[in-house]
N, C-alpha and C. Protein backbone atom coordinates (compact mmCIF):
# COMPACT_ATOMS: atom_id res chain seq x y z
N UNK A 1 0.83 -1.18 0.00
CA UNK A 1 0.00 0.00 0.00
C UNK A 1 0.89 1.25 0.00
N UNK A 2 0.38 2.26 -0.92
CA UNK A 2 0.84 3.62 -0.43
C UNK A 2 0.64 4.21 0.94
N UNK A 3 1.12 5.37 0.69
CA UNK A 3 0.97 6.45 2.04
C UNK A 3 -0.99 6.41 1.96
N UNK A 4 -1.29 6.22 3.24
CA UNK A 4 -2.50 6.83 3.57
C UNK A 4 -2.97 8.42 3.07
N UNK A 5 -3.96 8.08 2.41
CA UNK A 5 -4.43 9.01 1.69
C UNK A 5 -6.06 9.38 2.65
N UNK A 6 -6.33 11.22 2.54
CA UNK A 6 -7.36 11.33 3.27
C UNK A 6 -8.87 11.34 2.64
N UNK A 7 -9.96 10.28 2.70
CA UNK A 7 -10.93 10.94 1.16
C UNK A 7 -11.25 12.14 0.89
N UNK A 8 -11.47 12.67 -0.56
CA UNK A 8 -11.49 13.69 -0.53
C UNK A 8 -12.96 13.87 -1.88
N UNK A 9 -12.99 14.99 -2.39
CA UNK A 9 -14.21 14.79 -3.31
C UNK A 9 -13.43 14.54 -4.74
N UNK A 10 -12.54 14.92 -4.91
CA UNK A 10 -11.42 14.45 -5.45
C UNK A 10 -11.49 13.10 -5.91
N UNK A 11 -11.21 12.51 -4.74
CA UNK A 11 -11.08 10.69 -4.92
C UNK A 11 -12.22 10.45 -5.35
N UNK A 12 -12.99 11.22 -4.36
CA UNK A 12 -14.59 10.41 -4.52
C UNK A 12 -14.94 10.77 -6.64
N UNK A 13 -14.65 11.32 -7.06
CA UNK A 13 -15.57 11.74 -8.65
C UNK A 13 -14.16 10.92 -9.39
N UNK A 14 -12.74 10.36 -9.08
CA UNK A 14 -11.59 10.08 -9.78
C UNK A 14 -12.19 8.94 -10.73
N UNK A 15 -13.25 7.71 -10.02
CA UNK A 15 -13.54 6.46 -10.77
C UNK A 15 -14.94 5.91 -9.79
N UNK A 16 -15.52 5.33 -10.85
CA UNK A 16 -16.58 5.08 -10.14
C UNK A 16 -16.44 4.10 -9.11
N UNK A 17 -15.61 3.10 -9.09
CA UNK A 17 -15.73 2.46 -7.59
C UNK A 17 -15.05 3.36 -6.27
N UNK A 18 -14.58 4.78 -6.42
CA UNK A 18 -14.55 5.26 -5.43
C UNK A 18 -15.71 5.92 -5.08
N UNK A 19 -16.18 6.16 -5.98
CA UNK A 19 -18.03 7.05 -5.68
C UNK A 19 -18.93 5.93 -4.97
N UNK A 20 -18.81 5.01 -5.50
CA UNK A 20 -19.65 3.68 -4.77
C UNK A 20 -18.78 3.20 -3.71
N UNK A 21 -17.37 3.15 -3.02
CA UNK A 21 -17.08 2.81 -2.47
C UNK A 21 -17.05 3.71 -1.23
N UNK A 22 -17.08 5.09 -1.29
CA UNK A 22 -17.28 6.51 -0.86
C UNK A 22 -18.45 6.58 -0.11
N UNK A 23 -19.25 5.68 -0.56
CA UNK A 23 -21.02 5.65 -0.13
C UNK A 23 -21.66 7.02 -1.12
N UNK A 24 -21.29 7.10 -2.02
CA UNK A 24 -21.29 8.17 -2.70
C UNK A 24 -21.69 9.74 -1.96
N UNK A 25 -20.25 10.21 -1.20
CA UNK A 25 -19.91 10.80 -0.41
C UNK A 25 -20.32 10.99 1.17
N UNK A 26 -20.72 9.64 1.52
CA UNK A 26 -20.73 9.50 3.04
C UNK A 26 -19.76 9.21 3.58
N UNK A 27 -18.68 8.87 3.01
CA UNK A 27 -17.70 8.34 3.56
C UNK A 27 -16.61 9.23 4.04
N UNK A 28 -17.47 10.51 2.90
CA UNK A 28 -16.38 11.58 3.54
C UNK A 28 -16.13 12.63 4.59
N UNK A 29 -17.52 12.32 5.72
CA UNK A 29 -17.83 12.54 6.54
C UNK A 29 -16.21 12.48 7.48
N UNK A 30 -16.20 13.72 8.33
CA UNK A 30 -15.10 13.57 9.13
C UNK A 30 -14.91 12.84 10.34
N UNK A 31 -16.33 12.29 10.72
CA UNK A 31 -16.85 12.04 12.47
C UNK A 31 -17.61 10.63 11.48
N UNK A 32 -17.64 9.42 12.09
CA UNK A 32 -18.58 8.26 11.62
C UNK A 32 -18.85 7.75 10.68
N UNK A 33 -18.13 8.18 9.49
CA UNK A 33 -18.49 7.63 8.39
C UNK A 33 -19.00 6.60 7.76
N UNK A 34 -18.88 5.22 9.23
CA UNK A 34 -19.24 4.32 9.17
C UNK A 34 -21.29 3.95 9.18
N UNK A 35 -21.22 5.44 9.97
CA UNK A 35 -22.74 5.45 10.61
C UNK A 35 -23.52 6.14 9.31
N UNK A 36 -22.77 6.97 8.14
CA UNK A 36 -23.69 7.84 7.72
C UNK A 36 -23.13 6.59 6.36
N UNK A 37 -22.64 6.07 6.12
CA UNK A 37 -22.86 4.92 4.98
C UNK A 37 -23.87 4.27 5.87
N UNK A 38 -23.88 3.37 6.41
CA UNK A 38 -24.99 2.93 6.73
C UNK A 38 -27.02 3.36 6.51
N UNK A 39 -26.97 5.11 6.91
CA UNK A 39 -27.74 5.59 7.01
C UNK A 39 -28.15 5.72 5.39
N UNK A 40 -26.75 5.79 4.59
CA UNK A 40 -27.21 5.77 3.26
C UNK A 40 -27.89 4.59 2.68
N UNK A 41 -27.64 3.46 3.33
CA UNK A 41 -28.13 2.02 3.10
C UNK A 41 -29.70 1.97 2.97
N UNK A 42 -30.61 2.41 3.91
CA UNK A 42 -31.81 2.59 4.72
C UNK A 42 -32.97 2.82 2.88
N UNK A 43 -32.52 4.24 2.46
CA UNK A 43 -33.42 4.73 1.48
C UNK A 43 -32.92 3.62 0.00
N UNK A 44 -31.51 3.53 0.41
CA UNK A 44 -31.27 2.57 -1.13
C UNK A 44 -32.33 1.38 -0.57
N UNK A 45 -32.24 0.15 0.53
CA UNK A 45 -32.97 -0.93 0.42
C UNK A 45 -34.59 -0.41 0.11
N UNK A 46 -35.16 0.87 0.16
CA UNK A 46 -36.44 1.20 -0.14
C UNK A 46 -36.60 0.97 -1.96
N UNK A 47 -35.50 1.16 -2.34
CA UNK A 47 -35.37 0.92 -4.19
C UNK A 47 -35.89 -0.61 -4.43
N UNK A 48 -35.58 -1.44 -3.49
CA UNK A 48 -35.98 -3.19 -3.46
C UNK A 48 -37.20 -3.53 -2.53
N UNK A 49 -37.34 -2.67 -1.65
CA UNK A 49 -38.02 -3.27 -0.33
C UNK A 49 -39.70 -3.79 -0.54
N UNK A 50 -40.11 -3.63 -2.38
CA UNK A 50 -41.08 -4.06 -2.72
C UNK A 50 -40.88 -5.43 -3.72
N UNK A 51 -39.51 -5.92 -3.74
CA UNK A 51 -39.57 -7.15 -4.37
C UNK A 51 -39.47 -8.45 -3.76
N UNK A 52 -39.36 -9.18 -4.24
CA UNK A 52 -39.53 -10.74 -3.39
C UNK A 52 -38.26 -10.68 -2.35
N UNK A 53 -38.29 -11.47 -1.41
CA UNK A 53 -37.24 -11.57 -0.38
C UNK A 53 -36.26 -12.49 -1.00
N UNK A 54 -36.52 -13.41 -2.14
CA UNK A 54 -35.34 -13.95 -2.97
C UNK A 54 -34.52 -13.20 -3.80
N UNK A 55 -35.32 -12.29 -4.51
CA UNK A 55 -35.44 -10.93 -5.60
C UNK A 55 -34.03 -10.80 -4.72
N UNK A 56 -34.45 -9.65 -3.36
CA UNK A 56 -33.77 -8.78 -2.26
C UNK A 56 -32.14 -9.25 -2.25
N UNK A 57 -32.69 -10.40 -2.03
CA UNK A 57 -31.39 -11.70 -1.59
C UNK A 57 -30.51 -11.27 -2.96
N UNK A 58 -30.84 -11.42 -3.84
CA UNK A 58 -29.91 -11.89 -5.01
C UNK A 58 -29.30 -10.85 -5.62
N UNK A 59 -29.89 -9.24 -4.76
CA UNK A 59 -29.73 -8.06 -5.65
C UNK A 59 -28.83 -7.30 -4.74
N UNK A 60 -28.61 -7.75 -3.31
CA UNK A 60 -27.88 -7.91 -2.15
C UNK A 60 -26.22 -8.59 -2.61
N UNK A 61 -26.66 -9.83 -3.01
CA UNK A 61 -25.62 -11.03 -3.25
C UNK A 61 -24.70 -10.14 -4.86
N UNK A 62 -25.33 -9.75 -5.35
CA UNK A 62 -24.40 -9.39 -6.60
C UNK A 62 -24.13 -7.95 -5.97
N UNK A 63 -24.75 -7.24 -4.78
CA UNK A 63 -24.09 -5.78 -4.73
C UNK A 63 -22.45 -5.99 -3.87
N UNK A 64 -22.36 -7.45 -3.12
CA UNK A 64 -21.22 -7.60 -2.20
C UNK A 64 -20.45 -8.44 -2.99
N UNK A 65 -20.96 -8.68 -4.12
CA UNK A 65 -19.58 -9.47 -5.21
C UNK A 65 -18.98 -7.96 -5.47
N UNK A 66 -19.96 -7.12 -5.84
CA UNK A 66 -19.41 -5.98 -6.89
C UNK A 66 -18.22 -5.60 -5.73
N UNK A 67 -18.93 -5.63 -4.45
CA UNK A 67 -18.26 -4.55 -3.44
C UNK A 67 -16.89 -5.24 -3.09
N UNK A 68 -16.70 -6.61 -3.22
CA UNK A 68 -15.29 -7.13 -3.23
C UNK A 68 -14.25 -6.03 -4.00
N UNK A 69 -15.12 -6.00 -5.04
CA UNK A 69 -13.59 -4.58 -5.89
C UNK A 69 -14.07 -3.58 -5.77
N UNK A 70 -15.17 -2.50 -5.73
CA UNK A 70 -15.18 -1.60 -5.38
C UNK A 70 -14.57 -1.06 -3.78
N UNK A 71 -14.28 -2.13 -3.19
CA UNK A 71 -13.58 -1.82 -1.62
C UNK A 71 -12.24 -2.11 -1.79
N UNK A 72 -11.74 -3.30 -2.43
CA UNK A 72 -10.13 -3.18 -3.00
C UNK A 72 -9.55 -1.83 -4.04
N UNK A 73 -10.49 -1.61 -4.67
CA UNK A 73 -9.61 -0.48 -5.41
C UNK A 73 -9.44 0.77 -4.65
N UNK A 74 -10.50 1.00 -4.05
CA UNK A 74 -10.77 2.19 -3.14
C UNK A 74 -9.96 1.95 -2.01
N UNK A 75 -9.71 1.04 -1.52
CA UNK A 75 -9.05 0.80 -0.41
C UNK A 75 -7.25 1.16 -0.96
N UNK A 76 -6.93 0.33 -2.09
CA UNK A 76 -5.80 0.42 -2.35
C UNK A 76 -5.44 2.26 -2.87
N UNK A 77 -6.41 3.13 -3.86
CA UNK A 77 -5.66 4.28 -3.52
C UNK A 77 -6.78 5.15 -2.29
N UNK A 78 -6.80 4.43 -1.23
CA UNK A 78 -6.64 5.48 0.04
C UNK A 78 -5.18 5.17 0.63
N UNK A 79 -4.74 3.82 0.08
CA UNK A 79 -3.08 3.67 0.92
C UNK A 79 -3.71 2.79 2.38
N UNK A 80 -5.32 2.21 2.30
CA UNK A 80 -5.27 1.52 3.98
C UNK A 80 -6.45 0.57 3.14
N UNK A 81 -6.43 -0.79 3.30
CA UNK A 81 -7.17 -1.94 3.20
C UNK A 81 -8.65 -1.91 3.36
N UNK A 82 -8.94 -1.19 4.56
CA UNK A 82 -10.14 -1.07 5.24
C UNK A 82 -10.34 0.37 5.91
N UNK A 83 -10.26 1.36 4.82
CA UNK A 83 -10.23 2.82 5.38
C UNK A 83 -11.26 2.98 5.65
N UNK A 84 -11.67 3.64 7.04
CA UNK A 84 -12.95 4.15 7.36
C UNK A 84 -14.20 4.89 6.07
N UNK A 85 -13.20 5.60 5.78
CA UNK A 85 -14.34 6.09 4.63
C UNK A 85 -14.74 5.34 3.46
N UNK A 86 -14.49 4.29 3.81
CA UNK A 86 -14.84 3.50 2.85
C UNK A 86 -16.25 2.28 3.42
N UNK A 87 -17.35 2.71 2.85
CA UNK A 87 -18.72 2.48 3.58
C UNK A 87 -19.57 1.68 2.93
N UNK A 88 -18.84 1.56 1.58
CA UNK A 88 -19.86 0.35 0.61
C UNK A 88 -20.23 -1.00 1.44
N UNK A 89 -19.39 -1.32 2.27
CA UNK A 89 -19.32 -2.55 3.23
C UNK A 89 -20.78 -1.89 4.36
N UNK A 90 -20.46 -1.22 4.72
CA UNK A 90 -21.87 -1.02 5.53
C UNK A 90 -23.52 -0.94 4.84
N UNK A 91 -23.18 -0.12 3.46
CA UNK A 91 -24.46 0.19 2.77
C UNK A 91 -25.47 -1.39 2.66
N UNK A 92 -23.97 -2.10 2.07
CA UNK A 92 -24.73 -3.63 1.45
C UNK A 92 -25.04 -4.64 3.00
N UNK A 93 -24.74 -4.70 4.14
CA UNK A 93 -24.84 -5.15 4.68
C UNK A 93 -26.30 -4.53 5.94
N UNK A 94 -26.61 -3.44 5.73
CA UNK A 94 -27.95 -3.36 6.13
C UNK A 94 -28.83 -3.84 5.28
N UNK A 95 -28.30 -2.93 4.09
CA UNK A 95 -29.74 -3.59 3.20
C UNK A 95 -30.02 -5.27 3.39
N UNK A 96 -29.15 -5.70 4.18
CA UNK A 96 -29.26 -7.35 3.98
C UNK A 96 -30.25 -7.35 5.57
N UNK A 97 -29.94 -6.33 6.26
CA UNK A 97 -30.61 -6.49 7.68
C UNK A 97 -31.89 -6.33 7.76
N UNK A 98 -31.90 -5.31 6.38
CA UNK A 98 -33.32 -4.56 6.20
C UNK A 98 -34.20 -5.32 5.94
N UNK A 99 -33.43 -7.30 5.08
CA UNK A 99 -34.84 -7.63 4.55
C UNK A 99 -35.46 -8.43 5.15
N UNK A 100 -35.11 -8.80 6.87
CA UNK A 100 -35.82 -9.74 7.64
C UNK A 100 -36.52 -8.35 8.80
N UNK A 101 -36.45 -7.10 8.73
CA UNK A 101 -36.63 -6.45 9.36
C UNK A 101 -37.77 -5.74 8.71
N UNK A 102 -39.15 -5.66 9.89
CA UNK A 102 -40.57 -5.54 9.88
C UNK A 102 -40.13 -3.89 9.11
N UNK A 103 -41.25 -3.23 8.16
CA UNK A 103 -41.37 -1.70 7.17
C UNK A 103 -42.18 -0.80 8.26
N UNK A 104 -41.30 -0.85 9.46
CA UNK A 104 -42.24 -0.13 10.44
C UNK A 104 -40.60 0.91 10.91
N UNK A 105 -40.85 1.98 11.46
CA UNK A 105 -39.73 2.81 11.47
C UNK A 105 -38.91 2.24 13.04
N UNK A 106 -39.97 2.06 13.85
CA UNK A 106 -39.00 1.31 15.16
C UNK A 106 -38.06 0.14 14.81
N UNK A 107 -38.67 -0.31 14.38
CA UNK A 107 -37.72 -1.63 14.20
C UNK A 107 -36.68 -1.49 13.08
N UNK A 108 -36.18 -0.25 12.14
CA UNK A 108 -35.36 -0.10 11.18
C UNK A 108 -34.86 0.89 12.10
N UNK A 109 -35.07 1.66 13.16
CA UNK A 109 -33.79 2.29 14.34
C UNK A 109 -33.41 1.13 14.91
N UNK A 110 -33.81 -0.16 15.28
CA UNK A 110 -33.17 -1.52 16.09
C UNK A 110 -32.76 -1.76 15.00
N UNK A 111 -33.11 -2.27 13.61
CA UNK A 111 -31.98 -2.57 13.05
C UNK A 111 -30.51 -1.96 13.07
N UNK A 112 -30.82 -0.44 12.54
CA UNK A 112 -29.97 0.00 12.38
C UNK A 112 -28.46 0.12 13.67
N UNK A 113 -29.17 0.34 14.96
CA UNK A 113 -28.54 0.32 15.86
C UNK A 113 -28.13 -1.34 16.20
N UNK A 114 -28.61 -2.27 16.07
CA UNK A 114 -27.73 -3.39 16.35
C UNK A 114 -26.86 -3.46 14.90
N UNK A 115 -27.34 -3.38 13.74
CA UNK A 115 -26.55 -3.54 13.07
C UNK A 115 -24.51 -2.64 13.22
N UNK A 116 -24.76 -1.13 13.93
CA UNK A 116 -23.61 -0.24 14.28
C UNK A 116 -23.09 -1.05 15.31
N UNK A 117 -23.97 -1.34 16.10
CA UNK A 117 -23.32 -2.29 17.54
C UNK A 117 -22.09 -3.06 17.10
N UNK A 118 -22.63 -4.14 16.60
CA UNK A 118 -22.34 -5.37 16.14
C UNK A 118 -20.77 -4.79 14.85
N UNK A 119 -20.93 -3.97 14.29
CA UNK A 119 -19.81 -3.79 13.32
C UNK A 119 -18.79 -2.99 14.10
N UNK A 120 -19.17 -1.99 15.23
CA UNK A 120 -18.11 -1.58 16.15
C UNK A 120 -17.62 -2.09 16.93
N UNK A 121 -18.64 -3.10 17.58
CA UNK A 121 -17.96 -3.84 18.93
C UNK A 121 -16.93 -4.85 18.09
N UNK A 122 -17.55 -5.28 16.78
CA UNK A 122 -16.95 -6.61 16.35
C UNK A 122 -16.39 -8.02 17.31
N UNK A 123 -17.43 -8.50 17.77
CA UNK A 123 -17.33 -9.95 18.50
C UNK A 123 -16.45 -11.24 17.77
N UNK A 124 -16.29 -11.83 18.48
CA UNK A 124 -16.19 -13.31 18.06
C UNK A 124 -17.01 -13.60 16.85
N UNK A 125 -16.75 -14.37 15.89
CA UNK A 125 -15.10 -14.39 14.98
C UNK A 125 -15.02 -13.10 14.14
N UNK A 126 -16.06 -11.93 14.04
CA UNK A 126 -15.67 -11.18 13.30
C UNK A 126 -14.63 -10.12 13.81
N UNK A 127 -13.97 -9.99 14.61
CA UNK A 127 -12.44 -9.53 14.92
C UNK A 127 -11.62 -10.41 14.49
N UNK A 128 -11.41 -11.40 14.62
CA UNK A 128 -10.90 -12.21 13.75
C UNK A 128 -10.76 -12.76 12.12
N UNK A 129 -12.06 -12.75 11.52
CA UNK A 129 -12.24 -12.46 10.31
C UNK A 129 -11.12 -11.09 9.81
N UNK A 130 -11.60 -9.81 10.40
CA UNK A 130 -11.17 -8.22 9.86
C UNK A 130 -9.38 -8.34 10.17
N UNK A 131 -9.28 -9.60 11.04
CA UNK A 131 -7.39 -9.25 11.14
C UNK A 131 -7.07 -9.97 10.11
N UNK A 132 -7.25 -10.97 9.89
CA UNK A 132 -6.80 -12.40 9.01
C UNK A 132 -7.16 -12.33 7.67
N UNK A 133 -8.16 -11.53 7.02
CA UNK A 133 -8.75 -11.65 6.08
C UNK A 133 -8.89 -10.17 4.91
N UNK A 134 -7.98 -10.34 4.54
CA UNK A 134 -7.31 -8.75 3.92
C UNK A 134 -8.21 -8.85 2.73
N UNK A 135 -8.03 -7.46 1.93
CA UNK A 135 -8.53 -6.92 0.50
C UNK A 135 -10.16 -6.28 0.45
N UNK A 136 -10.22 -6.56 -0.82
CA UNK A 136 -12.04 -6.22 -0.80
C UNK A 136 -12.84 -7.42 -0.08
N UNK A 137 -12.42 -8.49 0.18
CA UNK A 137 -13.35 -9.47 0.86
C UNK A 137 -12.90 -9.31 1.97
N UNK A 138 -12.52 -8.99 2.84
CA UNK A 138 -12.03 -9.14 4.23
C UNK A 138 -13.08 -7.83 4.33
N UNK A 139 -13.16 -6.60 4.07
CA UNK A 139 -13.54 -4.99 3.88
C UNK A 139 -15.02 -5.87 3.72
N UNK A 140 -15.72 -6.54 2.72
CA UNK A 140 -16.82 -6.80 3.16
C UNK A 140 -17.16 -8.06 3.49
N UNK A 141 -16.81 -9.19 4.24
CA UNK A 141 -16.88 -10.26 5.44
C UNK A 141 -17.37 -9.39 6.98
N UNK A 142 -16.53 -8.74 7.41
CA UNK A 142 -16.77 -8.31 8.50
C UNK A 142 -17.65 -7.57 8.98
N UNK A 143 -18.27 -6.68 7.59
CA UNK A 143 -19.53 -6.34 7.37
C UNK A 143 -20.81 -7.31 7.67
N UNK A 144 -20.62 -7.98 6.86
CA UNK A 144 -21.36 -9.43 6.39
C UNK A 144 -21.51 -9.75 7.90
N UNK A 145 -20.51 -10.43 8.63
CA UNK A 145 -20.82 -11.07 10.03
C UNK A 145 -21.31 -10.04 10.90
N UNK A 146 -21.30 -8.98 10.63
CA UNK A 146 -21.66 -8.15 11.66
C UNK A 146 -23.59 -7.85 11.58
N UNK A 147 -23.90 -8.14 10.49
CA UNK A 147 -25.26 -8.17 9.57
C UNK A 147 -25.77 -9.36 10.06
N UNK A 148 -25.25 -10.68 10.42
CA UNK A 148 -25.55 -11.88 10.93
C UNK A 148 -26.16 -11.43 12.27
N UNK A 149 -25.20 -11.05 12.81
CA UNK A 149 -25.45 -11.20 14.32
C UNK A 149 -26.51 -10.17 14.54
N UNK A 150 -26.89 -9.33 13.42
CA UNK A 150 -27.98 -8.44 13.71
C UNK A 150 -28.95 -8.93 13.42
N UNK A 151 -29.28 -9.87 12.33
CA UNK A 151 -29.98 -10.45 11.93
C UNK A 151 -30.35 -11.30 13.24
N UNK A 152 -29.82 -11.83 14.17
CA UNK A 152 -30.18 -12.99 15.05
C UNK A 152 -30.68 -12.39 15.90
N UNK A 153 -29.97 -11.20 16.36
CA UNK A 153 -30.42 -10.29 17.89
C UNK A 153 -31.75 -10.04 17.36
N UNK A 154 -32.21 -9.41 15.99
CA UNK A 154 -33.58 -8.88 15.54
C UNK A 154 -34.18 -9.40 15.78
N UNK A 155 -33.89 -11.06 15.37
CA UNK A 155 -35.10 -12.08 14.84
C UNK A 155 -35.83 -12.65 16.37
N UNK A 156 -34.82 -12.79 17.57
CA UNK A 156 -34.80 -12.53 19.05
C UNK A 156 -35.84 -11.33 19.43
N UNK A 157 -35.38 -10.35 18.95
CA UNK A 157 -36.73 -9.06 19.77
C UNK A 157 -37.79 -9.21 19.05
N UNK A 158 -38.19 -9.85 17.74
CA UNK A 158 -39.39 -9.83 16.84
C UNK A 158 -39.75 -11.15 17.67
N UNK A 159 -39.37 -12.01 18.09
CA UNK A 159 -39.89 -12.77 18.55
C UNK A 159 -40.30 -12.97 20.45
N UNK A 160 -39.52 -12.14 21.22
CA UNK A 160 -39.54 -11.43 22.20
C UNK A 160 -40.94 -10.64 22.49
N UNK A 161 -40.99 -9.88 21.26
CA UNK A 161 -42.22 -8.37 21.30
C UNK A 161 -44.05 -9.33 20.79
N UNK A 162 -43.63 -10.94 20.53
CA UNK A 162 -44.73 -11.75 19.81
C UNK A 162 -45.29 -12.28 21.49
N UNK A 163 -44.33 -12.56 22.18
CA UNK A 163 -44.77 -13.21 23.66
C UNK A 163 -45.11 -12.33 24.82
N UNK A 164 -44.69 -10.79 24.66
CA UNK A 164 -45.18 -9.99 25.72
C UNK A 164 -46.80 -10.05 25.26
């Protein structure tokens, strides 16, 4: 890798997998960038959130192939593997949270907030995954597992909020 590079709007308009990898400029947020890709995630899964849950699945599944290289190239000229501003890994991994998660606004703030939990705290194995597992797939794996475990905690309070 080069010298760490800072994003800039620059980077972000240079090639399109930095615009998509950018969160198309959330990433260039100075404070969280992780939180406002994410937040960008929310209105994109509304572009799908009326097609089949296989549809969802498969339009999900080809956005985290794409994001394997849109997070390696972007990653490689920021000069860091897994640069913060780099948020495509968060965008695709709600929308994956979004599609077991009820079209009611409470439960897409619990998504959203276990989904941040879960990618900051990074638990068992996904700290492990993010050390061991370099490039654009490592950048979105740890995403991915962090989307799991949100997925489970959710599926827990949807089923929690059925027995009160």
């Amino acid at each position: 890798m080069t010298k760490p590079t800072t994003p800039n709007i620059q980077l972000l308009l240079a090639h399109p997998a930095h615009f998509f990898g950018l969160g198309f400029g959330a990433g260039l947020a100075k404070k969280a960038p992780g939180t406002f890709g994410t937040l960008v995630g929310l209105p994109l899964f509304l572009l799908i959130a009326s097609l089949s849950f296989y549809t969802q699945l498969a339009i999900i599944s080809v956005l985290f192939l794409i994001g394997i290289y849109i997070c390696h190239k972007t990653g490689k000229a920021l000069g860091v593997a897994d640069h913060g501003g780099i948020v495509w890994d968060e965008i695709v991994a709600i929308m994956l949270v979004l599609t077991v998660t009820p079209l009611q606004w409470q439960w897409w703030v619990a998504a959203f907030v276990l989904f941040r939990l879960f990618d900051i705290w990074k638990p068992a194995p996904i700290r492990q995954c993010d050390a061991k597992i370099k490039g654009g797939f490592g950048v979105m794996l740890d995403d991915l597992l962090a989307a799991i475990y949100a997925i489970i905690s959710l599926k827990v309070l949807l089923w929690l909020s059925t027995q009160i």
